[in-house]
PDB file of N, CA and C in Angstrom:
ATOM      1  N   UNK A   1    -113.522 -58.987 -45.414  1.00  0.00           N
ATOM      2  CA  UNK A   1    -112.429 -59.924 -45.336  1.00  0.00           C
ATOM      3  C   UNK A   1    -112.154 -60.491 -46.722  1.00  0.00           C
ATOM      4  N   UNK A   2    -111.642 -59.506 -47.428  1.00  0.00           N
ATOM      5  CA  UNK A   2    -112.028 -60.191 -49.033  1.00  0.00           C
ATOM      6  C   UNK A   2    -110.445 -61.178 -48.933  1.00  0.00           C
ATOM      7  N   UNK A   3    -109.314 -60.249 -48.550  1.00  0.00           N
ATOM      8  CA  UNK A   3    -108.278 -61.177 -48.788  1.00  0.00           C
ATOM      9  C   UNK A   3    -108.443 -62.372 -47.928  1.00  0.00           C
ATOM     10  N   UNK A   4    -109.304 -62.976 -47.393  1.00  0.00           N
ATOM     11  CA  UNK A   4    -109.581 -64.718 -46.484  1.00  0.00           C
ATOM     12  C   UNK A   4    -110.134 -65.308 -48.183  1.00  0.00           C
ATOM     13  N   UNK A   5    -110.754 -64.777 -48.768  1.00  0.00           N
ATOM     14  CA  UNK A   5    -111.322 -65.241 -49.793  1.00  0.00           C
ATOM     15  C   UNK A   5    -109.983 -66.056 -50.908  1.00  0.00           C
ATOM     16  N   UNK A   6    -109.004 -64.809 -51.314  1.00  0.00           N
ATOM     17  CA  UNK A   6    -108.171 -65.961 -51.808  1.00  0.00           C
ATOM     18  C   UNK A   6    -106.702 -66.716 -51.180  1.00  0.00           C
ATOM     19  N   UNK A   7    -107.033 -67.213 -50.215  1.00  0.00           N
ATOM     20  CA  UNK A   7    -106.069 -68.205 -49.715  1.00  0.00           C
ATOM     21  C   UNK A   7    -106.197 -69.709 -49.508  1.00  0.00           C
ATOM     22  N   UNK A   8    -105.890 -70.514 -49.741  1.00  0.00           N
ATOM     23  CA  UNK A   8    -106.211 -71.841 -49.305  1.00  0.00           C
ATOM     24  C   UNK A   8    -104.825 -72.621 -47.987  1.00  0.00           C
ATOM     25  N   UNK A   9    -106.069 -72.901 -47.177  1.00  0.00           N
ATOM     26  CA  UNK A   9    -104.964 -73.107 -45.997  1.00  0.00           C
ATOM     27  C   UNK A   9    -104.961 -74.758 -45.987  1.00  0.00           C
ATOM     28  N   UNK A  10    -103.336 -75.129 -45.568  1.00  0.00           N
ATOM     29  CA  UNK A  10    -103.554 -76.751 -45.465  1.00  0.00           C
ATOM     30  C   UNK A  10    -103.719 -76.921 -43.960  1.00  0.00           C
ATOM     31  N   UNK A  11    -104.659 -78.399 -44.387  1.00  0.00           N
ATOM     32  CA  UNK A  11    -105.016 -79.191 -43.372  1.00  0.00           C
ATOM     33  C   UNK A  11    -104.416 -80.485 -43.157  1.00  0.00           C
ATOM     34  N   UNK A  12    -103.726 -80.348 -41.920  1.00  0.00           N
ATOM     35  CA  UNK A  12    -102.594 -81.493 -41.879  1.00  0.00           C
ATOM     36  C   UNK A  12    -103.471 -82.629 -41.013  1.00  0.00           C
ATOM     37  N   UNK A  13    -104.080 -84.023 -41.455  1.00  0.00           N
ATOM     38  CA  UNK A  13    -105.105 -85.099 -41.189  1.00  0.00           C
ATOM     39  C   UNK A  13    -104.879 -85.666 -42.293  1.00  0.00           C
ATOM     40  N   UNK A  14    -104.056 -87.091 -41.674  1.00  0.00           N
ATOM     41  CA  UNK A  14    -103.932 -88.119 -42.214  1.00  0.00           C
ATOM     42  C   UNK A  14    -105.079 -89.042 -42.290  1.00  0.00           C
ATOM     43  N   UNK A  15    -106.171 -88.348 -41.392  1.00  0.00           N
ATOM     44  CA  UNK A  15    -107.294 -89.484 -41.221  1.00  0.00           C
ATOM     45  C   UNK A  15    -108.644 -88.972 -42.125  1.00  0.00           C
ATOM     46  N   UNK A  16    -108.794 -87.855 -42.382  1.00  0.00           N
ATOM     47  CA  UNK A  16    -109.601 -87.117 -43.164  1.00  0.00           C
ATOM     48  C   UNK A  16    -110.889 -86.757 -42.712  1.00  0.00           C
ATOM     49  N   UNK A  17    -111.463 -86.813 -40.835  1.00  0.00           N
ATOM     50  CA  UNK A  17    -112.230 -86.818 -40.556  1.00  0.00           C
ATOM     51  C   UNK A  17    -112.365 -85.457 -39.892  1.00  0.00           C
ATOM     52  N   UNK A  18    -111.163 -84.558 -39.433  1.00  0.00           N
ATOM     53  CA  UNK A  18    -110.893 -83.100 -39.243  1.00  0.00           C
ATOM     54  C   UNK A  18    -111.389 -82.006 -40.678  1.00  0.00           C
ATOM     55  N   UNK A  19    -110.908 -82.908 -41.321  1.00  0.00           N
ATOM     56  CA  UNK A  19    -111.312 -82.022 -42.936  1.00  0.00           C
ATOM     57  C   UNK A  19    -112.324 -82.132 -43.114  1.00  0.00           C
ATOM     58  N   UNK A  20    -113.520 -82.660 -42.818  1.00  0.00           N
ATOM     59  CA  UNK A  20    -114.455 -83.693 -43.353  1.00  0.00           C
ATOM     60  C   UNK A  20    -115.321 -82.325 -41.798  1.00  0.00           C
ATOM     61  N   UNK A  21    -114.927 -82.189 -40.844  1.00  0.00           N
ATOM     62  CA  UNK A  21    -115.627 -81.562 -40.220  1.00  0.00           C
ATOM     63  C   UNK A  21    -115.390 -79.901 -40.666  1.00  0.00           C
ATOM     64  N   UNK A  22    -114.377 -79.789 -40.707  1.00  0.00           N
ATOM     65  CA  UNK A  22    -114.135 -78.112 -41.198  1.00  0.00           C
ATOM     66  C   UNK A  22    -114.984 -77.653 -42.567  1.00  0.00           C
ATOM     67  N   UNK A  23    -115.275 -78.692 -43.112  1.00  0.00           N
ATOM     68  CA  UNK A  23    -115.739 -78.565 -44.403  1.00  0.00           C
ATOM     69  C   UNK A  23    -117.722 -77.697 -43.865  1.00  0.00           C
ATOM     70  N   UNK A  24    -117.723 -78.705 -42.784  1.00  0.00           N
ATOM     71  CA  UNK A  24    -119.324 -78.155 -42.305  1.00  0.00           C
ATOM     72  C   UNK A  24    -119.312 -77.027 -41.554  1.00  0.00           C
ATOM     73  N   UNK A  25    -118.029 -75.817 -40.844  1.00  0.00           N
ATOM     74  CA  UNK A  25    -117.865 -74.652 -40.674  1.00  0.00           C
ATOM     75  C   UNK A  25    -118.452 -73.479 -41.088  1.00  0.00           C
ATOM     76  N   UNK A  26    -118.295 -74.025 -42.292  1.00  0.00           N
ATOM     77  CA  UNK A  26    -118.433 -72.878 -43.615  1.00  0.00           C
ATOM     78  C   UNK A  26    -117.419 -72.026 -43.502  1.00  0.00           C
ATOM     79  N   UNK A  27    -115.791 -72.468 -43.790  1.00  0.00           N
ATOM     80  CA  UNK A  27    -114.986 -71.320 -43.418  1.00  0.00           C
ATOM     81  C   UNK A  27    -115.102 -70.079 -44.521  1.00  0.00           C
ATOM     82  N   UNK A  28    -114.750 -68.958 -44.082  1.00  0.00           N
ATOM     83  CA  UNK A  28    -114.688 -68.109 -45.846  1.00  0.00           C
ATOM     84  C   UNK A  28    -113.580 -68.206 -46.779  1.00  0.00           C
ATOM     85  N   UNK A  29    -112.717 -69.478 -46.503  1.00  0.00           N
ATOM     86  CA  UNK A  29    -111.740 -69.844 -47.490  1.00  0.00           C
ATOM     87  C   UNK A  29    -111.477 -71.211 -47.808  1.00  0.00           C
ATOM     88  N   UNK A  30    -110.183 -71.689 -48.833  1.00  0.00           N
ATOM     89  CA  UNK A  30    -110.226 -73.311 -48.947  1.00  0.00           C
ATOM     90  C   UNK A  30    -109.648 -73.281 -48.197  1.00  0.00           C
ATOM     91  N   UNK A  31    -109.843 -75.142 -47.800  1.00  0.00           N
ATOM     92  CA  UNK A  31    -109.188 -75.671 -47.269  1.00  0.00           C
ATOM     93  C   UNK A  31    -108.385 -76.584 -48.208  1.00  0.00           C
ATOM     94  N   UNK A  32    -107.005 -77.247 -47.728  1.00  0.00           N
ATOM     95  CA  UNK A  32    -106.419 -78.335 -48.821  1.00  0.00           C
ATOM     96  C   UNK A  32    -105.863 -79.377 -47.662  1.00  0.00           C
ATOM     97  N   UNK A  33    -106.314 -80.478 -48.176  1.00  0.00           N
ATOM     98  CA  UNK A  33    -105.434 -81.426 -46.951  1.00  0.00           C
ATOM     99  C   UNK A  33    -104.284 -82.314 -47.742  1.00  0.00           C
ATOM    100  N   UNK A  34    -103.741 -82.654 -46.310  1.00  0.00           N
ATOM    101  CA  UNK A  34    -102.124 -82.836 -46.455  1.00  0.00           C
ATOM    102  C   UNK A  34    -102.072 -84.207 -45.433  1.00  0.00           C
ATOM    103  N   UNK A  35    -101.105 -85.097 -45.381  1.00  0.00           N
ATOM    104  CA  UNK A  35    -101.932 -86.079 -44.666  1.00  0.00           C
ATOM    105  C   UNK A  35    -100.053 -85.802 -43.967  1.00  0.00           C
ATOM    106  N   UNK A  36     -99.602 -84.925 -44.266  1.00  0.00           N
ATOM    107  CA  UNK A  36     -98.292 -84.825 -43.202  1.00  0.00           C
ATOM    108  C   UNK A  36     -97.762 -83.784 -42.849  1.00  0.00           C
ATOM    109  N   UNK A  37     -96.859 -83.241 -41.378  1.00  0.00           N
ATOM    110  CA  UNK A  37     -96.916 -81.959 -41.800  1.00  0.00           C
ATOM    111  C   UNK A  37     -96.007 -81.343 -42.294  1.00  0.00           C
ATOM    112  N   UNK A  38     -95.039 -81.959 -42.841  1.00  0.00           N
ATOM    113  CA  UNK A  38     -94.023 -82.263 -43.470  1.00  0.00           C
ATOM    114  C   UNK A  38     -94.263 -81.163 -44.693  1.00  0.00           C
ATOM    115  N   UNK A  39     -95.367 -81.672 -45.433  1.00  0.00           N
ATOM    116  CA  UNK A  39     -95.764 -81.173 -46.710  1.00  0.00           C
ATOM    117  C   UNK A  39     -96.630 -79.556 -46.544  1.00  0.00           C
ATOM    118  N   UNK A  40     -96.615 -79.410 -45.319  1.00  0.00           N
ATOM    119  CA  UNK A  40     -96.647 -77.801 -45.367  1.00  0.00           C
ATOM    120  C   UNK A  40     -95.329 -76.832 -45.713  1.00  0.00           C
ATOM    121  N   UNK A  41     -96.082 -75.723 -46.560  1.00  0.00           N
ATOM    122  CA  UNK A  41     -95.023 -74.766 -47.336  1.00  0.00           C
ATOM    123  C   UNK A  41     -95.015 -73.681 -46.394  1.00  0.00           C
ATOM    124  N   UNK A  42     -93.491 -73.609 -45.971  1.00  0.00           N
ATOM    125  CA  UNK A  42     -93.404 -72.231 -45.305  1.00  0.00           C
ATOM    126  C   UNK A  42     -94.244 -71.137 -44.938  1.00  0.00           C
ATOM    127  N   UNK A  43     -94.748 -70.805 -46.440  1.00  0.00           N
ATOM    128  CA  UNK A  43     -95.255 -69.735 -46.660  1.00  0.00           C
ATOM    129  C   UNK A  43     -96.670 -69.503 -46.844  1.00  0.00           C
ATOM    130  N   UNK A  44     -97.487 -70.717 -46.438  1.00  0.00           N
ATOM    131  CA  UNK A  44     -98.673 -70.932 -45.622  1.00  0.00           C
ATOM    132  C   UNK A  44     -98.953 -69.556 -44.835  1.00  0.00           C
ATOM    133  N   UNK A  45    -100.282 -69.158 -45.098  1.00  0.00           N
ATOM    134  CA  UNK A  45    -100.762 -68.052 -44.164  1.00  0.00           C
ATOM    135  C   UNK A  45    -100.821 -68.797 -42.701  1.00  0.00           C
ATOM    136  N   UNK A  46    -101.188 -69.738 -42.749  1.00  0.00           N
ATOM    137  CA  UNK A  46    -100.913 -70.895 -40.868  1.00  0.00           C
ATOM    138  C   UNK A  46    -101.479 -71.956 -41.846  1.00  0.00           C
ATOM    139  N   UNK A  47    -101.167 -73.000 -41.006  1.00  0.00           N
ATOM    140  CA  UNK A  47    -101.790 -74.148 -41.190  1.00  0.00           C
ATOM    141  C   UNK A  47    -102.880 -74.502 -40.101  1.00  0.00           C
ATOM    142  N   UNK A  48    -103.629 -76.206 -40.155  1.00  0.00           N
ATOM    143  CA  UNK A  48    -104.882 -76.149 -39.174  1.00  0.00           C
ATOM    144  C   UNK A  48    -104.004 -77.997 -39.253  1.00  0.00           C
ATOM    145  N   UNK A  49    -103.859 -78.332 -37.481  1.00  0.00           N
ATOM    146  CA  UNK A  49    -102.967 -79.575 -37.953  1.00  0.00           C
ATOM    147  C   UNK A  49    -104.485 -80.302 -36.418  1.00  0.00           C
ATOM    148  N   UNK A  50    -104.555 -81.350 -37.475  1.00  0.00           N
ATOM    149  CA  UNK A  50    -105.578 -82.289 -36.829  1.00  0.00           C
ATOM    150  C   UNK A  50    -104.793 -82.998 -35.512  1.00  0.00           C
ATOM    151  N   UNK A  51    -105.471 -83.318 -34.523  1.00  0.00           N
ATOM    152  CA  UNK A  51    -105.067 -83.818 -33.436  1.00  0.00           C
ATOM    153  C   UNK A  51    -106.573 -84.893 -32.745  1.00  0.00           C
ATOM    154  N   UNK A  52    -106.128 -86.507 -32.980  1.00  0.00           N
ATOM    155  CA  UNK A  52    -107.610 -86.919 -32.674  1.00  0.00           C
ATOM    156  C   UNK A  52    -106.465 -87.829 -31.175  1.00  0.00           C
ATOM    157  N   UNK A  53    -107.333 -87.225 -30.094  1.00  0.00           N
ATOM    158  CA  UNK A  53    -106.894 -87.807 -28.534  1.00  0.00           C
ATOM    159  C   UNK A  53    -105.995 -86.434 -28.299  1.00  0.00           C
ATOM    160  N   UNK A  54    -105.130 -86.918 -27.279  1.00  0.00           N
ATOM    161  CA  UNK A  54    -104.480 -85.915 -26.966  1.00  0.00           C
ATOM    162  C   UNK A  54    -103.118 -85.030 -27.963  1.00  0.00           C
ATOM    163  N   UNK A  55    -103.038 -83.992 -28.152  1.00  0.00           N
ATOM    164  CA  UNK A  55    -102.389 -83.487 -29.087  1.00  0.00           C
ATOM    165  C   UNK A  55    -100.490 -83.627 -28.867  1.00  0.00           C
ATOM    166  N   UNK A  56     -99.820 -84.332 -30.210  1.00  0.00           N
ATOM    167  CA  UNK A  56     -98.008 -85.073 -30.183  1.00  0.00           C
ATOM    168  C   UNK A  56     -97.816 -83.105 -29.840  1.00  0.00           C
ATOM    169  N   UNK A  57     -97.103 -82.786 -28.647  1.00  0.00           N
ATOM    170  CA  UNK A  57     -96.971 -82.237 -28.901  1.00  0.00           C
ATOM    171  C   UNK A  57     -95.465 -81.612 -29.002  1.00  0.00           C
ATOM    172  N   UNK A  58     -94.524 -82.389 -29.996  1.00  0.00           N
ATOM    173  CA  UNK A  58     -93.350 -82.603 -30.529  1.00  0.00           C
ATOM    174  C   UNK A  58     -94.264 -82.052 -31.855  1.00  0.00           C
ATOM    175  N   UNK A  59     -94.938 -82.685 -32.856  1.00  0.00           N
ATOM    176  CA  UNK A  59     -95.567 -82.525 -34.011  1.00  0.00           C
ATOM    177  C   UNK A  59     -96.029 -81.093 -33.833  1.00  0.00           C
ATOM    178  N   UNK A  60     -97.097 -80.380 -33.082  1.00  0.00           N
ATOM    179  CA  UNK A  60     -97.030 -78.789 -32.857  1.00  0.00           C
ATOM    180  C   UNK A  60     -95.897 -77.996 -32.670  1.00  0.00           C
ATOM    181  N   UNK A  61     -95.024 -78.241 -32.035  1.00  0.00           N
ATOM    182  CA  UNK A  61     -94.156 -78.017 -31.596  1.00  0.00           C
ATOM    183  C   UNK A  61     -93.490 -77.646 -32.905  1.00  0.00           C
ATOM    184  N   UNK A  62     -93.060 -78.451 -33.823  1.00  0.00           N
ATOM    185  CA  UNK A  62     -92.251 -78.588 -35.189  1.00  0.00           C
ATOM    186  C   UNK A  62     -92.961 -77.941 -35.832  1.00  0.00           C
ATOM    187  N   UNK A  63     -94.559 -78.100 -36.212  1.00  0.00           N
ATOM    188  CA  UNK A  63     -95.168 -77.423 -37.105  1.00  0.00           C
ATOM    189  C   UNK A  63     -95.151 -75.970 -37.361  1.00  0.00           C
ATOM    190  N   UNK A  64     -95.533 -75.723 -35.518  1.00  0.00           N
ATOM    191  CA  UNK A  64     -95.503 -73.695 -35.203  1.00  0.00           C
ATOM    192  C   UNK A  64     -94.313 -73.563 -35.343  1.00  0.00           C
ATOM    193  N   UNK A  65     -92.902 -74.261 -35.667  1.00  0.00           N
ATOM    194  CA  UNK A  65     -91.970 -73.706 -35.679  1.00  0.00           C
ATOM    195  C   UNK A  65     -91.694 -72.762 -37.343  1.00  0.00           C
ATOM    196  N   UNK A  66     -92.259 -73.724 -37.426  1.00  0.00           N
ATOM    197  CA  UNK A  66     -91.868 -73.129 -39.571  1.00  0.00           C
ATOM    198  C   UNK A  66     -93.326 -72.509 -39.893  1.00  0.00           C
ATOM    199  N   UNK A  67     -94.681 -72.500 -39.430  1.00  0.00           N
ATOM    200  CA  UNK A  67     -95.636 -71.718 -40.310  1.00  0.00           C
ATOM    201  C   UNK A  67     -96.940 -71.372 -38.549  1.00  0.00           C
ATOM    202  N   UNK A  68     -97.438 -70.628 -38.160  1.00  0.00           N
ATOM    203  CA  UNK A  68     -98.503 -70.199 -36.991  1.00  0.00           C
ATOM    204  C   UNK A  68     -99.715 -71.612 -37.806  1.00  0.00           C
ATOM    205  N   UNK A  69    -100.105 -71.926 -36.300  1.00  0.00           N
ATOM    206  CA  UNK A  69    -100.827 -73.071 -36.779  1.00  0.00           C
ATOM    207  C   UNK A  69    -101.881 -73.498 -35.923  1.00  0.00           C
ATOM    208  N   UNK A  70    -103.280 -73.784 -35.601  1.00  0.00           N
ATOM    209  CA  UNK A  70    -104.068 -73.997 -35.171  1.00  0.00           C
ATOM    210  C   UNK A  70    -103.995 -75.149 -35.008  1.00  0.00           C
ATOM    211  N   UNK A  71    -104.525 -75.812 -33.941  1.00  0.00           N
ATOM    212  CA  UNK A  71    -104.824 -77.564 -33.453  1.00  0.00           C
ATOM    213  C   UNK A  71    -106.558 -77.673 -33.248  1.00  0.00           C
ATOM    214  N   UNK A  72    -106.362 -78.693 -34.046  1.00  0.00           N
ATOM    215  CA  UNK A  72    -108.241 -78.654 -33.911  1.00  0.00           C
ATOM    216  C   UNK A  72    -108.149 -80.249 -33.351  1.00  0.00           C
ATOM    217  N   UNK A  73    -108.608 -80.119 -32.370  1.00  0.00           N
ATOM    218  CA  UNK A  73    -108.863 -81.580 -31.820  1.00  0.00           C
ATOM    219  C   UNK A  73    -109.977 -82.179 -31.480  1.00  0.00           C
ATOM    220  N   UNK A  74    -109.872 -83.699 -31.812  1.00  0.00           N
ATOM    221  CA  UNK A  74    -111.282 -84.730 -32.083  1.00  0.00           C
ATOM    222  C   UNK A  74    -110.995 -85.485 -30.800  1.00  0.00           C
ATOM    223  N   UNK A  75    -112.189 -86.496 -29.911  1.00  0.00           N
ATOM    224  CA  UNK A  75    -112.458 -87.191 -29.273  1.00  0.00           C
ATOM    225  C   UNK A  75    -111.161 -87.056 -28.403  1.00  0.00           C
ATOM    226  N   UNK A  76    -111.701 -85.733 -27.674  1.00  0.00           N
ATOM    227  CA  UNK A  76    -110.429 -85.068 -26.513  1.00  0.00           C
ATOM    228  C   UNK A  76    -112.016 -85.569 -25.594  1.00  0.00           C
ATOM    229  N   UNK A  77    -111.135 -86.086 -24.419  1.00  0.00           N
ATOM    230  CA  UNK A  77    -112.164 -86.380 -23.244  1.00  0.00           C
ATOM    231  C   UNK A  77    -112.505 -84.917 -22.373  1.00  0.00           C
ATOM    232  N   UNK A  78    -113.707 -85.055 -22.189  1.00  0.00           N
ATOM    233  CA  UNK A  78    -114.173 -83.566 -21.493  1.00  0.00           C
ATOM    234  C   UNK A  78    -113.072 -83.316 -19.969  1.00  0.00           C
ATOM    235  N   UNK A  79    -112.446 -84.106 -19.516  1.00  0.00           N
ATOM    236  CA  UNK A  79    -111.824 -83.250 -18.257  1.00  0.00           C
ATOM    237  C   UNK A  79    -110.331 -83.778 -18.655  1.00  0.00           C
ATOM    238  N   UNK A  80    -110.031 -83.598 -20.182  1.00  0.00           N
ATOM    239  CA  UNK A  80    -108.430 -83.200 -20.475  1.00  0.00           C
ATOM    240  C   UNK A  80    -108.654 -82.041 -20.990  1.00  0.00           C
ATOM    241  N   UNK A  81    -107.882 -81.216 -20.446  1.00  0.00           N
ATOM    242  CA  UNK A  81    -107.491 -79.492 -20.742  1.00  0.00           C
ATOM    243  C   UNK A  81    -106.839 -78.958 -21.796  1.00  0.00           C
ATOM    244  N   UNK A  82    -106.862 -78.395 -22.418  1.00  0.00           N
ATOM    245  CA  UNK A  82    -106.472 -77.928 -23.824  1.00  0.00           C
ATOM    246  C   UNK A  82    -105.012 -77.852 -23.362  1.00  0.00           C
ATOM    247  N   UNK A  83    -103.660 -78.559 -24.207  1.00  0.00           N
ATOM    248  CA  UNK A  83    -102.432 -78.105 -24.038  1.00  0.00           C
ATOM    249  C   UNK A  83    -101.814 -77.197 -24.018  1.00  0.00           C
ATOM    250  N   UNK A  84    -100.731 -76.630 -22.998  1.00  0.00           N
ATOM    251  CA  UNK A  84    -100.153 -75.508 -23.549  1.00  0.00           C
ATOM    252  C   UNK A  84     -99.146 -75.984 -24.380  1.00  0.00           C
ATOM    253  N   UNK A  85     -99.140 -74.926 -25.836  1.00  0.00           N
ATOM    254  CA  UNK A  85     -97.824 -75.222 -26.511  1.00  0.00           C
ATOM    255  C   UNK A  85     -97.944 -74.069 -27.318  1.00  0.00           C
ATOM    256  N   UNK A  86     -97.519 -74.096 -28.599  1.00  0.00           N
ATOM    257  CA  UNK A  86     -97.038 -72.846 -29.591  1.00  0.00           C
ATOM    258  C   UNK A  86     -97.726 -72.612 -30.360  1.00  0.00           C
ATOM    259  N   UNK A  87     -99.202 -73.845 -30.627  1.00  0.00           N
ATOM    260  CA  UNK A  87    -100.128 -73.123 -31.437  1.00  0.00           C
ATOM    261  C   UNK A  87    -101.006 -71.893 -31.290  1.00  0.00           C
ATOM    262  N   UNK A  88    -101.054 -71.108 -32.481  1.00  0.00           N
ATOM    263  CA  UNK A  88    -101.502 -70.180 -32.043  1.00  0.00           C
ATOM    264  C   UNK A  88    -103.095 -70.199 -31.369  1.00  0.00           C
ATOM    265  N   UNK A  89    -104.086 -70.992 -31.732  1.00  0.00           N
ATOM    266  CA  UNK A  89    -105.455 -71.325 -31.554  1.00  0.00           C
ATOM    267  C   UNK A  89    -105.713 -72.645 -31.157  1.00  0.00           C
ATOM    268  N   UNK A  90    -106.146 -73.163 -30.354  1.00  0.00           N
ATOM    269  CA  UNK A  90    -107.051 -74.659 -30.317  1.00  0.00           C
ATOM    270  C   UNK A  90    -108.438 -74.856 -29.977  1.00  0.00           C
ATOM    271  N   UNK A  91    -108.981 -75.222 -31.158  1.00  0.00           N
ATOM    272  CA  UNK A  91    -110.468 -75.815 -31.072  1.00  0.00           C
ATOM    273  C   UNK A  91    -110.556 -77.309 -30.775  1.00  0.00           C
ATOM    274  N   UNK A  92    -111.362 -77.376 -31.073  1.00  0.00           N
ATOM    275  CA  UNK A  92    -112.068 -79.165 -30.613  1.00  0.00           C
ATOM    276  C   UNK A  92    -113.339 -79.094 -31.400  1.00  0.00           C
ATOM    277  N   UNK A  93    -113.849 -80.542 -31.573  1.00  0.00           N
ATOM    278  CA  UNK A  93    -114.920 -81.281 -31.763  1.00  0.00           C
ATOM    279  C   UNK A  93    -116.024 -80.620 -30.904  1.00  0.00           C
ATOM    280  N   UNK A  94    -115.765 -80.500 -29.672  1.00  0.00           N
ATOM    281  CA  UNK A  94    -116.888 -80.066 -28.500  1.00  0.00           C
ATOM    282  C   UNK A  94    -117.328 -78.627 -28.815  1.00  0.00           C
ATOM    283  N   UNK A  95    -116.998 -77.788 -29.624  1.00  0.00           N
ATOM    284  CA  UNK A  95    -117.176 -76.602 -29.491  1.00  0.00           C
ATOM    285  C   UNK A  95    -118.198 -76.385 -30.673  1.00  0.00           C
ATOM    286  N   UNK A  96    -119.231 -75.486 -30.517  1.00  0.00           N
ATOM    287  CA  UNK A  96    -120.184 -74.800 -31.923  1.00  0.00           C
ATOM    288  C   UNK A  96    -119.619 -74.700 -33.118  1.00  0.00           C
ATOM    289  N   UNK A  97    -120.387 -74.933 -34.328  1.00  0.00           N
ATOM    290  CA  UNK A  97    -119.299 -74.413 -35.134  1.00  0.00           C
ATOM    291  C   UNK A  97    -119.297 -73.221 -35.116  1.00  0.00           C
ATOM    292  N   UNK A  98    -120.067 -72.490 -35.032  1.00  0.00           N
ATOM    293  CA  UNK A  98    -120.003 -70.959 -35.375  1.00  0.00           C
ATOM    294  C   UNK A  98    -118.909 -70.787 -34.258  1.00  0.00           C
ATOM    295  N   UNK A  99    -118.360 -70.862 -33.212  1.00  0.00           N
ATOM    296  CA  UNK A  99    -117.153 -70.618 -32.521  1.00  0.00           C
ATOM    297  C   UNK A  99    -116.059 -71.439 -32.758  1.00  0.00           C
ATOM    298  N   UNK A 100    -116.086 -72.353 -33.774  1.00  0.00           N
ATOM    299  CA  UNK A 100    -114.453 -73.189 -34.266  1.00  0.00           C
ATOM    300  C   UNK A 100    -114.405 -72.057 -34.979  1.00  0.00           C
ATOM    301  N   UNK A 101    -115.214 -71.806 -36.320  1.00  0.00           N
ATOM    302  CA  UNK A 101    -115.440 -70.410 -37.416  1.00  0.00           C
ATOM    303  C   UNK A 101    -114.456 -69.423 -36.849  1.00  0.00           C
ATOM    304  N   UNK A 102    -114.890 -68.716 -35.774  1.00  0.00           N
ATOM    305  CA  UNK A 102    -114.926 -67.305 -35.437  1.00  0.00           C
ATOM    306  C   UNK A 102    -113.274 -67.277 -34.888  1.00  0.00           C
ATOM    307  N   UNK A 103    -112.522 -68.547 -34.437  1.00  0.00           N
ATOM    308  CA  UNK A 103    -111.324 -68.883 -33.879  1.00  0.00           C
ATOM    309  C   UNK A 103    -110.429 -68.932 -34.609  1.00  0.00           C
ATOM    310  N   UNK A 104    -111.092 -69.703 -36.277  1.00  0.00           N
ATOM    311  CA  UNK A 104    -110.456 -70.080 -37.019  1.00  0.00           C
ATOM    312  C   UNK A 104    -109.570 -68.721 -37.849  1.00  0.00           C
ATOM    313  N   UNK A 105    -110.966 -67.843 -38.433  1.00  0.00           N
ATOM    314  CA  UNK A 105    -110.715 -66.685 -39.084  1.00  0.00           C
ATOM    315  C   UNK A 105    -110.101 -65.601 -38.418  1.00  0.00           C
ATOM    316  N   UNK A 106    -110.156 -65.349 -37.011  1.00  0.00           N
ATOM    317  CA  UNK A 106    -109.421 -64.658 -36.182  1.00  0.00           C
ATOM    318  C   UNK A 106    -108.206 -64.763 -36.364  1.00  0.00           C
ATOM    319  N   UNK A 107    -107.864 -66.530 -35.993  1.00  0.00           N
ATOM    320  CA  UNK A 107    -106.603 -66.537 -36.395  1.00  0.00           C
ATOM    321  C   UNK A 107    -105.811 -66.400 -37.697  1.00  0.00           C
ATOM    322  N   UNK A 108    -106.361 -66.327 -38.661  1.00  0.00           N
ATOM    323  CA  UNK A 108    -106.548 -66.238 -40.446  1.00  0.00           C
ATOM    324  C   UNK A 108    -106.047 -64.634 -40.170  1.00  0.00           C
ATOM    325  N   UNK A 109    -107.114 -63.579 -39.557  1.00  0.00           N
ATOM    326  CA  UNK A 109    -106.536 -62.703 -39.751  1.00  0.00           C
ATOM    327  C   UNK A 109    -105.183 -61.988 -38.901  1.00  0.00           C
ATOM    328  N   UNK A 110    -104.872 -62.260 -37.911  1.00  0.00           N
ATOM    329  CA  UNK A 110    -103.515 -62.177 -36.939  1.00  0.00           C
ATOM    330  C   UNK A 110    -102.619 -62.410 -38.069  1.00  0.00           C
ATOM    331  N   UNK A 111    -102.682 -64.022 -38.464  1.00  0.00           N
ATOM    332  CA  UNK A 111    -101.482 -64.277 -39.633  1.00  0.00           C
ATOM    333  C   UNK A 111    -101.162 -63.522 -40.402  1.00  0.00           C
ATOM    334  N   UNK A 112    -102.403 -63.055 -40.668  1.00  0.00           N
ATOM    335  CA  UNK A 112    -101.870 -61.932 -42.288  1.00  0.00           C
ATOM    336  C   UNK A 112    -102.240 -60.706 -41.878  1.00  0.00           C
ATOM    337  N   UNK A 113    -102.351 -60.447 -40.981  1.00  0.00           N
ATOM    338  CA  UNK A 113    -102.444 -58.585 -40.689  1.00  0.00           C
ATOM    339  C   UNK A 113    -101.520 -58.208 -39.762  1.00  0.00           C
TER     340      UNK A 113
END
């Protein structure tokens, strides 16, 4: 996976505690955070847009519209169900990292292959 190596994907967390966990993943690429998602560039391989409670999903909605984008969500209560919407992937807090990892880069490679 050499091309995961040079990309840096933004991380849309205004709160910095999504970044702050991805960082302990060990993804095989950067990450860059963005505290809006506004400030994502088109041409983003995807973005990874933080969601702490239940995920705006107007804000996914807008985001997957302009770049494929993962929702990683924090302090989701165990019997609320992952949303349906347009992201391509959703993780959570609750999950291993080695399986946020394996979700993450999957989706890393879909984008660009």
């Amino acid at each position: 996976m050499a091309t995961a190596l040079n990309v840096a994907i933004p991380v849309v967390d205004p709160y910095g505690s999504v970044f702050r966990l991805l960082r302990s993943v060990e993804l095989p690429f950067s990450l860059f955070r963005v505290e809006d998602a506004s400030e994502v560039e088109a041409d983003a391989p995807f973005a990874i847009l933080s969601s702490y409670g239940k995920a705006d999903a107007a804000v996914v909605e807008e985001l997957s519209g302009r770049v494929r984008t993962v929702v990683y969500a924090v302090q989701v209560r165990a019997n609320e169900p992952a949303p349906l919407m347009r992201a391509m992937a959703y993780v959570s807090d609750r999950m291993p990292n080695g399986m946020i990892r394996d979700v993450i880069v999957s989706a890393l490679s879909r984008a660009t292959g």
